[in-house]
PDB file of N, CA and C in Angstrom:
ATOM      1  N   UNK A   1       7.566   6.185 -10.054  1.00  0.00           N
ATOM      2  CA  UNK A   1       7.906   5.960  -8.675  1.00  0.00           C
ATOM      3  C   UNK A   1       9.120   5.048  -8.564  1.00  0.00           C
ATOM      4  N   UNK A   2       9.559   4.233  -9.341  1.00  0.00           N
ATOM      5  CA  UNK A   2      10.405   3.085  -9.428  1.00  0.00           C
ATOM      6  C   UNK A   2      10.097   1.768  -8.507  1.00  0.00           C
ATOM      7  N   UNK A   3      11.611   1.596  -7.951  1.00  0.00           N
ATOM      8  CA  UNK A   3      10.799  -0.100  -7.496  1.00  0.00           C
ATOM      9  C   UNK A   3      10.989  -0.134  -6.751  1.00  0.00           C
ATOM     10  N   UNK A   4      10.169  -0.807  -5.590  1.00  0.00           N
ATOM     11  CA  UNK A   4      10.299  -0.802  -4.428  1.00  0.00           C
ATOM     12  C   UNK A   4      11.649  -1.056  -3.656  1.00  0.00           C
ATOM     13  N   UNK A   5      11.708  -0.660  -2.054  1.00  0.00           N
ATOM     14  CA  UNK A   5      12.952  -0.955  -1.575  1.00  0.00           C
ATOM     15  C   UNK A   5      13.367  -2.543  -1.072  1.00  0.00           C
ATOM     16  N   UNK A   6      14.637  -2.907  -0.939  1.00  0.00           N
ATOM     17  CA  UNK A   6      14.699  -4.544  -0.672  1.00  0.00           C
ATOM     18  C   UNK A   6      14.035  -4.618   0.635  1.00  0.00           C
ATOM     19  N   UNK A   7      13.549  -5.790   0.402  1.00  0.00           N
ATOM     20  CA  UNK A   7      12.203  -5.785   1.698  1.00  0.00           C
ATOM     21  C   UNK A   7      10.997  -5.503   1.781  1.00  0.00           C
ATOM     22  N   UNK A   8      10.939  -4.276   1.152  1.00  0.00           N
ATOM     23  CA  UNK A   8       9.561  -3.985   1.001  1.00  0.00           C
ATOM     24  C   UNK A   8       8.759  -5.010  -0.006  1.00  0.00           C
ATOM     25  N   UNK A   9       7.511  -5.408   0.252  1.00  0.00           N
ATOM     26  CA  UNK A   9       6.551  -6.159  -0.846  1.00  0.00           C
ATOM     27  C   UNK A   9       5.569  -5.393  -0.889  1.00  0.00           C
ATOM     28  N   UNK A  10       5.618  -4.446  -2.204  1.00  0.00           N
ATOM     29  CA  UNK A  10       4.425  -3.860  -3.054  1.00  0.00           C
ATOM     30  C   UNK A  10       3.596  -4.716  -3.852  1.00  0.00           C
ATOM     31  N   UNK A  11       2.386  -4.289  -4.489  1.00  0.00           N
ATOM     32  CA  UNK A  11       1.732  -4.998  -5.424  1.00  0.00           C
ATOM     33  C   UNK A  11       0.886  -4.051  -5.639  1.00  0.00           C
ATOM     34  N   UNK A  12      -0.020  -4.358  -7.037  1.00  0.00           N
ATOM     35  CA  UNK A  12      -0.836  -3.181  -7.144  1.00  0.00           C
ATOM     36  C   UNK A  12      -1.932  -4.655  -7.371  1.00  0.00           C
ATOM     37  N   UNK A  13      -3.017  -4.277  -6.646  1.00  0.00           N
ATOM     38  CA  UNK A  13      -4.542  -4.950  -6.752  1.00  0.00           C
ATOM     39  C   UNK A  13      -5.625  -4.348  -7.332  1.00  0.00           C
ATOM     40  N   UNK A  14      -6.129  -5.098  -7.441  1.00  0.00           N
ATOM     41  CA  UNK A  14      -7.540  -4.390  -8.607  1.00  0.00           C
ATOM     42  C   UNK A  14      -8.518  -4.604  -7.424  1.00  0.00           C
ATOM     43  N   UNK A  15      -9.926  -4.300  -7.857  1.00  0.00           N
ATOM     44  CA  UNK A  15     -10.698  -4.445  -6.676  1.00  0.00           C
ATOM     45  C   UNK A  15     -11.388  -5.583  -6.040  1.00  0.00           C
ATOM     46  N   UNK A  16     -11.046  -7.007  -6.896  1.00  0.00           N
ATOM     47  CA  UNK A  16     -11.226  -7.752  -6.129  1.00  0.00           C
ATOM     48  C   UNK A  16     -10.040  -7.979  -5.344  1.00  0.00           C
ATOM     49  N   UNK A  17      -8.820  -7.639  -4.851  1.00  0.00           N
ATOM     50  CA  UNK A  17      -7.986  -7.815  -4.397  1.00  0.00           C
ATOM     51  C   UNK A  17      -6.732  -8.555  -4.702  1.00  0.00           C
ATOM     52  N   UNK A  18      -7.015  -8.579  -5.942  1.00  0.00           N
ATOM     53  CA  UNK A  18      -6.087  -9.680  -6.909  1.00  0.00           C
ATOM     54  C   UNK A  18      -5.005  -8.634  -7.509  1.00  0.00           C
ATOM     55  N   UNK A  19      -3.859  -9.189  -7.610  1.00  0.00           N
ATOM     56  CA  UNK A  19      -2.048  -8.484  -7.697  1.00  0.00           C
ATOM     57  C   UNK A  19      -2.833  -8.708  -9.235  1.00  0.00           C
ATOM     58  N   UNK A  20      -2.341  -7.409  -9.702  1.00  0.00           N
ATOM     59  CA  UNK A  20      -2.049  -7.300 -11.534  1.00  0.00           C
ATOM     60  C   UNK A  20      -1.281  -6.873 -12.007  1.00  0.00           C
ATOM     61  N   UNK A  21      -1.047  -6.747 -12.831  1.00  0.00           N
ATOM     62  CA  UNK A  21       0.331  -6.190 -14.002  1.00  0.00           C
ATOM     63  C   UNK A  21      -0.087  -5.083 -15.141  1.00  0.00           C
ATOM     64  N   UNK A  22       0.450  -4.198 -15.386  1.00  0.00           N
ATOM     65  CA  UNK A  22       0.091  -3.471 -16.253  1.00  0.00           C
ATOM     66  C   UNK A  22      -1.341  -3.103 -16.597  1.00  0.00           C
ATOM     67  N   UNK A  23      -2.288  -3.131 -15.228  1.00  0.00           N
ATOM     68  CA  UNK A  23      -3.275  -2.528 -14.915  1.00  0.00           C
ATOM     69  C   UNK A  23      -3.338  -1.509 -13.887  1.00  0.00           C
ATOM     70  N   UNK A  24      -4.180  -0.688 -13.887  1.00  0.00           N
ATOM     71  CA  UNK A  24      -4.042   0.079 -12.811  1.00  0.00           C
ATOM     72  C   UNK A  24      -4.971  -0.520 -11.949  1.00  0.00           C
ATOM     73  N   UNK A  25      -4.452   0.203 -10.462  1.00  0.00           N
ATOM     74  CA  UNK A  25      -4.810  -0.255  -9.486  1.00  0.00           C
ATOM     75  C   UNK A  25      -4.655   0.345  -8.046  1.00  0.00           C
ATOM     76  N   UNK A  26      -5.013  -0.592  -6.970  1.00  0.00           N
ATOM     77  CA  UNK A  26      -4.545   0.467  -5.769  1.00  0.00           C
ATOM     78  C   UNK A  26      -3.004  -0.462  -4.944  1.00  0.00           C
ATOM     79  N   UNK A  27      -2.556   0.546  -4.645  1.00  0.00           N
ATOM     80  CA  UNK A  27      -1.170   0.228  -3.970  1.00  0.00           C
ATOM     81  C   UNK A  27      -1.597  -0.562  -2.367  1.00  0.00           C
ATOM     82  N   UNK A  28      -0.423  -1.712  -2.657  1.00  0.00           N
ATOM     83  CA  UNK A  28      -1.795  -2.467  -1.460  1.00  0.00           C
ATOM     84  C   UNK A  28       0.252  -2.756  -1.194  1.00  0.00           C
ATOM     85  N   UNK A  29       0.334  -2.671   0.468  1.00  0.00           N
ATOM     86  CA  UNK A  29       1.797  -2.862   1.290  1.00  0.00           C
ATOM     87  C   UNK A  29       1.774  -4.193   2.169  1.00  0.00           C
ATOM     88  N   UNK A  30       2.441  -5.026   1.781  1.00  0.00           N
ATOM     89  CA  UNK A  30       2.117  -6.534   2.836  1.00  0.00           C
ATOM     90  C   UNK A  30       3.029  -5.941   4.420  1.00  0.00           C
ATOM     91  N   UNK A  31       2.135  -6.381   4.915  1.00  0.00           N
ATOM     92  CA  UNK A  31       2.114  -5.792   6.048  1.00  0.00           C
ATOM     93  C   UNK A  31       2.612  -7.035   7.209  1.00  0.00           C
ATOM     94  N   UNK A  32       3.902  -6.528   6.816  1.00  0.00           N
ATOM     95  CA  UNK A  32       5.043  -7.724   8.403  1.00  0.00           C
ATOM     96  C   UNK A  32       5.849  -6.500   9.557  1.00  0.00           C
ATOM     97  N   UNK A  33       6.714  -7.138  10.221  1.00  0.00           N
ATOM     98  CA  UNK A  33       7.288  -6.697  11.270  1.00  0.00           C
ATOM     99  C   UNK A  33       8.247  -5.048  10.435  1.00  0.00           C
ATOM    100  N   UNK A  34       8.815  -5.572   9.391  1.00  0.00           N
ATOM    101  CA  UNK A  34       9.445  -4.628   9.122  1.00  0.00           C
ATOM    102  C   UNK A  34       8.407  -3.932   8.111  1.00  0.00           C
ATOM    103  N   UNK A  35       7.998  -4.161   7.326  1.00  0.00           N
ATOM    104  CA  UNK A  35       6.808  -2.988   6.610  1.00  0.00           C
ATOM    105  C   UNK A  35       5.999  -1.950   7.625  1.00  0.00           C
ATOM    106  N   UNK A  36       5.012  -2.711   8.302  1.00  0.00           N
ATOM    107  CA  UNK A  36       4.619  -1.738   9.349  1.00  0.00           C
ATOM    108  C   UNK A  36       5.528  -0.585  10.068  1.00  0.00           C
ATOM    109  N   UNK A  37       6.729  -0.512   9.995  1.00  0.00           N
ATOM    110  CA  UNK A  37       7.235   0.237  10.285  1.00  0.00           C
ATOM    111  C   UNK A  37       7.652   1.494   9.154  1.00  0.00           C
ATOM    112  N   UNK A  38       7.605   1.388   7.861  1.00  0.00           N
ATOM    113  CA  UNK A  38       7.857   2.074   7.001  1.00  0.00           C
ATOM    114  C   UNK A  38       6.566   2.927   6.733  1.00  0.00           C
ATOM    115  N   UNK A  39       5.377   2.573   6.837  1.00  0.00           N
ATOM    116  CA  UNK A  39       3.973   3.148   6.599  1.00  0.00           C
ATOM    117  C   UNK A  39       4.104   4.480   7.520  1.00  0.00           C
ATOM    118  N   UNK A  40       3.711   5.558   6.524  1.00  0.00           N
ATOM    119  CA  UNK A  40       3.695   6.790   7.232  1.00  0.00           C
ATOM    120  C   UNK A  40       3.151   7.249   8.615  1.00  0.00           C
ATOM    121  N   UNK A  41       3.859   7.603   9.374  1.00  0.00           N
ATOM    122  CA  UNK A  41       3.152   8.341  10.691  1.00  0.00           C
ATOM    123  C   UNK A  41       1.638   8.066  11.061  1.00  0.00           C
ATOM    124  N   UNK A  42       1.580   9.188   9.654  1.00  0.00           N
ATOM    125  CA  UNK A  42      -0.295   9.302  10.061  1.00  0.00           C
ATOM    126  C   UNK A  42      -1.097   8.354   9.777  1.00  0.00           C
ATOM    127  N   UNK A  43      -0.626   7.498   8.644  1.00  0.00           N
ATOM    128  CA  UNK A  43      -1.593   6.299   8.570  1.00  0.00           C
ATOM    129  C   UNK A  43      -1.334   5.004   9.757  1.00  0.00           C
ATOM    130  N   UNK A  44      -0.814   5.486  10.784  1.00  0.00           N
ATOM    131  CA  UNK A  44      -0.706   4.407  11.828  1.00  0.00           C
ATOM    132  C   UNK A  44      -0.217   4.956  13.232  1.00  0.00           C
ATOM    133  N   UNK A  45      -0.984   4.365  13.976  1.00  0.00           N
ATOM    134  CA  UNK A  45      -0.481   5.089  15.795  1.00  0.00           C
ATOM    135  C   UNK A  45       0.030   3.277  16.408  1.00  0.00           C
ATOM    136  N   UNK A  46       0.414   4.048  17.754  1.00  0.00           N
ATOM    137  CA  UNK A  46       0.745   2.511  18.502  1.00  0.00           C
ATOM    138  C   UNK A  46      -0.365   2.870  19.731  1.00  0.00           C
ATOM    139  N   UNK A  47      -0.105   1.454  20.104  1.00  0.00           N
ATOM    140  CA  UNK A  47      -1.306   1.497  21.314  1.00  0.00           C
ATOM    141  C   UNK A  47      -0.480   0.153  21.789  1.00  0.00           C
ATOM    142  N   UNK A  48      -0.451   0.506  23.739  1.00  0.00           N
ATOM    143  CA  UNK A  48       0.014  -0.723  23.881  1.00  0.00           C
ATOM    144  C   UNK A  48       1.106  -1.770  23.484  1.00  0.00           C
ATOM    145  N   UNK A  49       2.329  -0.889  23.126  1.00  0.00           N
ATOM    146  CA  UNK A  49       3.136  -1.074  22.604  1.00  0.00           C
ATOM    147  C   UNK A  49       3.084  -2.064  20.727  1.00  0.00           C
ATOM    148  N   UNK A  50       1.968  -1.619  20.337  1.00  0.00           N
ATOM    149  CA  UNK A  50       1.680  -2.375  19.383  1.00  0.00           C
ATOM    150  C   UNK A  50       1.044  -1.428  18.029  1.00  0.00           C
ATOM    151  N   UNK A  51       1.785  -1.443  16.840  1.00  0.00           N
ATOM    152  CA  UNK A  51       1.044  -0.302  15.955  1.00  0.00           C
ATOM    153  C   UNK A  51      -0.253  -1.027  15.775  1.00  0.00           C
ATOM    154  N   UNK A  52      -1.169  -0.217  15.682  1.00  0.00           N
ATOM    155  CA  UNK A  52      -2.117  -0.581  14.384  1.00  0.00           C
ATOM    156  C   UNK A  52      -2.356   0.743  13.448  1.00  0.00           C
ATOM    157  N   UNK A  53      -2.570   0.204  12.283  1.00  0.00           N
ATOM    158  CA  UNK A  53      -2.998   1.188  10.942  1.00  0.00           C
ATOM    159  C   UNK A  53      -4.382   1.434  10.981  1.00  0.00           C
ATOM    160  N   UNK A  54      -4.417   3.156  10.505  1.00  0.00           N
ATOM    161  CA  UNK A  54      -5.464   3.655  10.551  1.00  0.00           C
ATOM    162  C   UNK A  54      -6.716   2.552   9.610  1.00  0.00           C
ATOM    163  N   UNK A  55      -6.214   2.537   8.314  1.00  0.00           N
ATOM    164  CA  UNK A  55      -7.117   1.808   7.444  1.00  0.00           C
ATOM    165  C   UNK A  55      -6.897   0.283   8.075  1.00  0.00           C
ATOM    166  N   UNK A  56      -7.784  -0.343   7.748  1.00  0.00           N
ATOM    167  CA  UNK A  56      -7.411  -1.834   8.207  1.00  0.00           C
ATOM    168  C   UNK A  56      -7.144  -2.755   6.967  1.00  0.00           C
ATOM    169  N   UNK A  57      -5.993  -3.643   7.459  1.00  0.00           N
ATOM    170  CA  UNK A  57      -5.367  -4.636   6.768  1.00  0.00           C
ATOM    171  C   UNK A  57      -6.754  -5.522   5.984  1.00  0.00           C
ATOM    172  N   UNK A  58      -5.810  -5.874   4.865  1.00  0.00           N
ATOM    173  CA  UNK A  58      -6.888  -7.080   4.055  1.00  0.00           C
ATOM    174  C   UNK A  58      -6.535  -8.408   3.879  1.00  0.00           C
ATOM    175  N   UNK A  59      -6.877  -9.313   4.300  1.00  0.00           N
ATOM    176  CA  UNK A  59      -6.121 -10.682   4.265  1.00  0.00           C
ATOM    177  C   UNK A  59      -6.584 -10.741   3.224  1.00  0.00           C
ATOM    178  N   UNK A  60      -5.633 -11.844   2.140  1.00  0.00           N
ATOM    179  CA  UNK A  60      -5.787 -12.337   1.043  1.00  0.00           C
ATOM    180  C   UNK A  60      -5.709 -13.663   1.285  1.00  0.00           C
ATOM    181  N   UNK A  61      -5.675 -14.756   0.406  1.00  0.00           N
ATOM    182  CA  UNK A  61      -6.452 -16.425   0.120  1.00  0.00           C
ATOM    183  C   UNK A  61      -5.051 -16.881   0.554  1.00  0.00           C
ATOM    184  N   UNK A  62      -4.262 -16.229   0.953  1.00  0.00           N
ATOM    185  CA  UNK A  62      -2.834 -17.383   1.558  1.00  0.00           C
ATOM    186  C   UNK A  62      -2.445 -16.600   3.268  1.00  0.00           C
ATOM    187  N   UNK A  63      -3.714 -15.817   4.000  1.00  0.00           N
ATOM    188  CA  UNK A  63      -3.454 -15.403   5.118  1.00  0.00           C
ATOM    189  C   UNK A  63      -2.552 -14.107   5.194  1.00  0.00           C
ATOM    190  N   UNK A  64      -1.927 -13.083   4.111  1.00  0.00           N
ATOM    191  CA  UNK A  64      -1.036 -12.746   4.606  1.00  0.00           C
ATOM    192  C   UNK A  64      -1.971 -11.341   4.276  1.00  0.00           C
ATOM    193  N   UNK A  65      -1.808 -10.443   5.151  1.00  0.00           N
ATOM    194  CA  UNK A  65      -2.314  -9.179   5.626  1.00  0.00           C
ATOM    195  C   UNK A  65      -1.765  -7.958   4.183  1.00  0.00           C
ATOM    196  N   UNK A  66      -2.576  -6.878   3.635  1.00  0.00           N
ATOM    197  CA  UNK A  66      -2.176  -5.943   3.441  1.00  0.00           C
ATOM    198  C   UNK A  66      -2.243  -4.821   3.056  1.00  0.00           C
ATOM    199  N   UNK A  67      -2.159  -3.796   3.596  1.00  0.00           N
ATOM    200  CA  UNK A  67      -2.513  -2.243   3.593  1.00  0.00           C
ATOM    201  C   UNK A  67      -2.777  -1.537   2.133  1.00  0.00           C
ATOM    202  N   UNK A  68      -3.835  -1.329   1.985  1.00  0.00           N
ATOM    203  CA  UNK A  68      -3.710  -0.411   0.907  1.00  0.00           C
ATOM    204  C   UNK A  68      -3.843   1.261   1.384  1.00  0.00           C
ATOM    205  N   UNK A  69      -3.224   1.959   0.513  1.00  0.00           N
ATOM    206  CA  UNK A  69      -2.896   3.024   0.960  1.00  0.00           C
ATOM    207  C   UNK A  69      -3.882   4.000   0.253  1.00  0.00           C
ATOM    208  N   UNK A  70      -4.985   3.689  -0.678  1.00  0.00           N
ATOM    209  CA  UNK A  70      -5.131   4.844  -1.269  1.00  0.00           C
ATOM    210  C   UNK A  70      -4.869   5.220  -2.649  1.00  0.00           C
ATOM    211  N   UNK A  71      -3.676   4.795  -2.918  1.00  0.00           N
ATOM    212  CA  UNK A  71      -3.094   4.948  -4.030  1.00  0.00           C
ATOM    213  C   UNK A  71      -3.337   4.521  -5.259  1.00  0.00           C
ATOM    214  N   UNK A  72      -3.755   5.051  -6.792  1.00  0.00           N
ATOM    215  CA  UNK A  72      -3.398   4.626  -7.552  1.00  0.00           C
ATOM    216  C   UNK A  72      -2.328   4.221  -8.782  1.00  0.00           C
ATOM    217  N   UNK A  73      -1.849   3.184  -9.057  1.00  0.00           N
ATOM    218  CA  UNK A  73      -0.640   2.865  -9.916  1.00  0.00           C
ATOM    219  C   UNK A  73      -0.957   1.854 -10.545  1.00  0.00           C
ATOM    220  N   UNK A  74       0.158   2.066 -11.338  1.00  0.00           N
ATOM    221  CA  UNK A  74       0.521   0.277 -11.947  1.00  0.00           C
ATOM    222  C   UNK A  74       1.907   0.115 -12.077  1.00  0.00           C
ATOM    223  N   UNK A  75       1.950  -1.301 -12.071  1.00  0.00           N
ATOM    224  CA  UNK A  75       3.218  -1.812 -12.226  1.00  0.00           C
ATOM    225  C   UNK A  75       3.288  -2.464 -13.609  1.00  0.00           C
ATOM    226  N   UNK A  76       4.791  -2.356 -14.388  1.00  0.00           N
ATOM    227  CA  UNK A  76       4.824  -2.736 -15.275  1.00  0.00           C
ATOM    228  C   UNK A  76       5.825  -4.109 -15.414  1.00  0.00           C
ATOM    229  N   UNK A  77       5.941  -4.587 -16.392  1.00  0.00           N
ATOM    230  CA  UNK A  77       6.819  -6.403 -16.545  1.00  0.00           C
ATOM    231  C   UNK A  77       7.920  -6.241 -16.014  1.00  0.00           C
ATOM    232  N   UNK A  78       8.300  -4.756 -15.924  1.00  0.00           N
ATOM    233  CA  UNK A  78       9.726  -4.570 -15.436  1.00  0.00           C
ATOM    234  C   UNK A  78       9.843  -4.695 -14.219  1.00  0.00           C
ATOM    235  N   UNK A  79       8.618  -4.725 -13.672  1.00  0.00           N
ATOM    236  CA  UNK A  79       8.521  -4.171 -11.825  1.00  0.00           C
ATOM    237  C   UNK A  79       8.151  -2.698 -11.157  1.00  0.00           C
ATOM    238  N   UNK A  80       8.625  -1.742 -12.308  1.00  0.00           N
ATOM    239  CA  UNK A  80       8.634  -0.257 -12.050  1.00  0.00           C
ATOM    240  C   UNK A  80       6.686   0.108 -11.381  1.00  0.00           C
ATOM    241  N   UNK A  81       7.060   0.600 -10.592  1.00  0.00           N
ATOM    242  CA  UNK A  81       5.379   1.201 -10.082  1.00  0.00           C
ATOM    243  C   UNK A  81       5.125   2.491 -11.145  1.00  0.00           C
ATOM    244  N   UNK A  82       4.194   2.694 -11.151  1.00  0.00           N
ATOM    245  CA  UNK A  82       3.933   3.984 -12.350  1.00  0.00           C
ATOM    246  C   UNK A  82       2.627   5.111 -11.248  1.00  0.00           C
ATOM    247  N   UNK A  83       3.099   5.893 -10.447  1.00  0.00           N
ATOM    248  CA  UNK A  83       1.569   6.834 -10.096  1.00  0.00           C
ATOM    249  C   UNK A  83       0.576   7.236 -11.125  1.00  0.00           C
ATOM    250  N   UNK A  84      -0.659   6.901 -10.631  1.00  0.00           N
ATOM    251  CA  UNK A  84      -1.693   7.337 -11.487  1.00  0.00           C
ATOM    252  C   UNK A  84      -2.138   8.522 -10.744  1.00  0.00           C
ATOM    253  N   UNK A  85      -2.730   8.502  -9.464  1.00  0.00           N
ATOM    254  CA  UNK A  85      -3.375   9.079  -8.656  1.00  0.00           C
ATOM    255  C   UNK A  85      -3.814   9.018  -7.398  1.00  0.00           C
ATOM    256  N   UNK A  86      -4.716   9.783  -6.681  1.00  0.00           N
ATOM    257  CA  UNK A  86      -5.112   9.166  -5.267  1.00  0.00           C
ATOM    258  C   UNK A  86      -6.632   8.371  -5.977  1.00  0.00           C
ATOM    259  N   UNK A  87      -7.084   7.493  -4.793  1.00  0.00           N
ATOM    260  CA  UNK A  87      -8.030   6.507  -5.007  1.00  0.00           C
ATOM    261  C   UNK A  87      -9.728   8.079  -4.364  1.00  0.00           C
ATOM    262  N   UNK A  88      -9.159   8.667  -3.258  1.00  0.00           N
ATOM    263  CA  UNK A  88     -10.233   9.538  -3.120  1.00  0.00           C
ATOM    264  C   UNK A  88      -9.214  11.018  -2.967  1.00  0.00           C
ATOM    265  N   UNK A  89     -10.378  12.186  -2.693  1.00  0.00           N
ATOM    266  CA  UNK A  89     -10.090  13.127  -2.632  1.00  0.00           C
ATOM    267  C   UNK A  89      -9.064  14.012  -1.495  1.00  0.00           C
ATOM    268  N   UNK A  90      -8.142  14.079  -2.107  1.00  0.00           N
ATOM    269  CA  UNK A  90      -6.990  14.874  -0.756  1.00  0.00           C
ATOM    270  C   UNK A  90      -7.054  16.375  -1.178  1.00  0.00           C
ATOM    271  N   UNK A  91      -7.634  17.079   0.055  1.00  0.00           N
ATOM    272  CA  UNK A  91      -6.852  18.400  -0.222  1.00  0.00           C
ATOM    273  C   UNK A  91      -5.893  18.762   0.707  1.00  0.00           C
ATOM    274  N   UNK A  92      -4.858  19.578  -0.070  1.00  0.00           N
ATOM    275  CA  UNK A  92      -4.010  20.217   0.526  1.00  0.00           C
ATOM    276  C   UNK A  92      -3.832  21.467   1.044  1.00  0.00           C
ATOM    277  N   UNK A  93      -3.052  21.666   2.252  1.00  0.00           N
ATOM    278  CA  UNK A  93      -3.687  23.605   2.870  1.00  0.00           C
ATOM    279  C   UNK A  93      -1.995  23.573   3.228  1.00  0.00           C
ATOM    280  N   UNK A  94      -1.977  24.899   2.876  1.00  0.00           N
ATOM    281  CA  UNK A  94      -0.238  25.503   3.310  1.00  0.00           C
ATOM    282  C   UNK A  94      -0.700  26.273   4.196  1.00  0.00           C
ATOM    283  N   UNK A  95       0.171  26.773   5.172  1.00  0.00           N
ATOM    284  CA  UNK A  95      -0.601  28.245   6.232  1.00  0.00           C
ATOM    285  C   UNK A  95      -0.883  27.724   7.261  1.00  0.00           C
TER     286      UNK A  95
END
């Protein structure tokens, strides 16, 4: 996948919610003014002039909010994200 864009803050968390390295994990998006705006369509509507995301945000031990998407990866020493997979089952329909 490579590395994220400037601005964006990725991390990959394990399931207690803790950022790891060269583990796999789920793709978790810190979620500020400008991130929320990059999160796909469908995983977020507005209401009230205000998005909220379908899945709900996870605060972590310093307050700061953030989306996991589903995703599995890892990141390596370099920074590079690596796809593993989805976390549950997606199917896809053409037609």
């Amino acid at each position: 996948m490579g590395k994220p864009s400037p601005g964006v803050h990725l991390a990959i968390h394990n399931a207690n919610g803790e950022k790891v390295i060269n583990e796999e994990g789920e793709i978790a998006v810190l979620v500020d003014p400008v991130s929320e705006h990059l999160i796909f369509t469908g995983y977020r509507r507005e209401e009230d002039g205000q998005i909220k995301l379908v899945r709900p945000e996870k605060v972590d031990k310093q307050g700061r909010k953030w989306y996991y998407t589903g995703d599995r990866a890892y990141e390596d020493d370099d920074g590079y994200f690596w796809f593993v997979g989805r976390d549950d089952d997606v199917l896809s329909s053409l037609g």
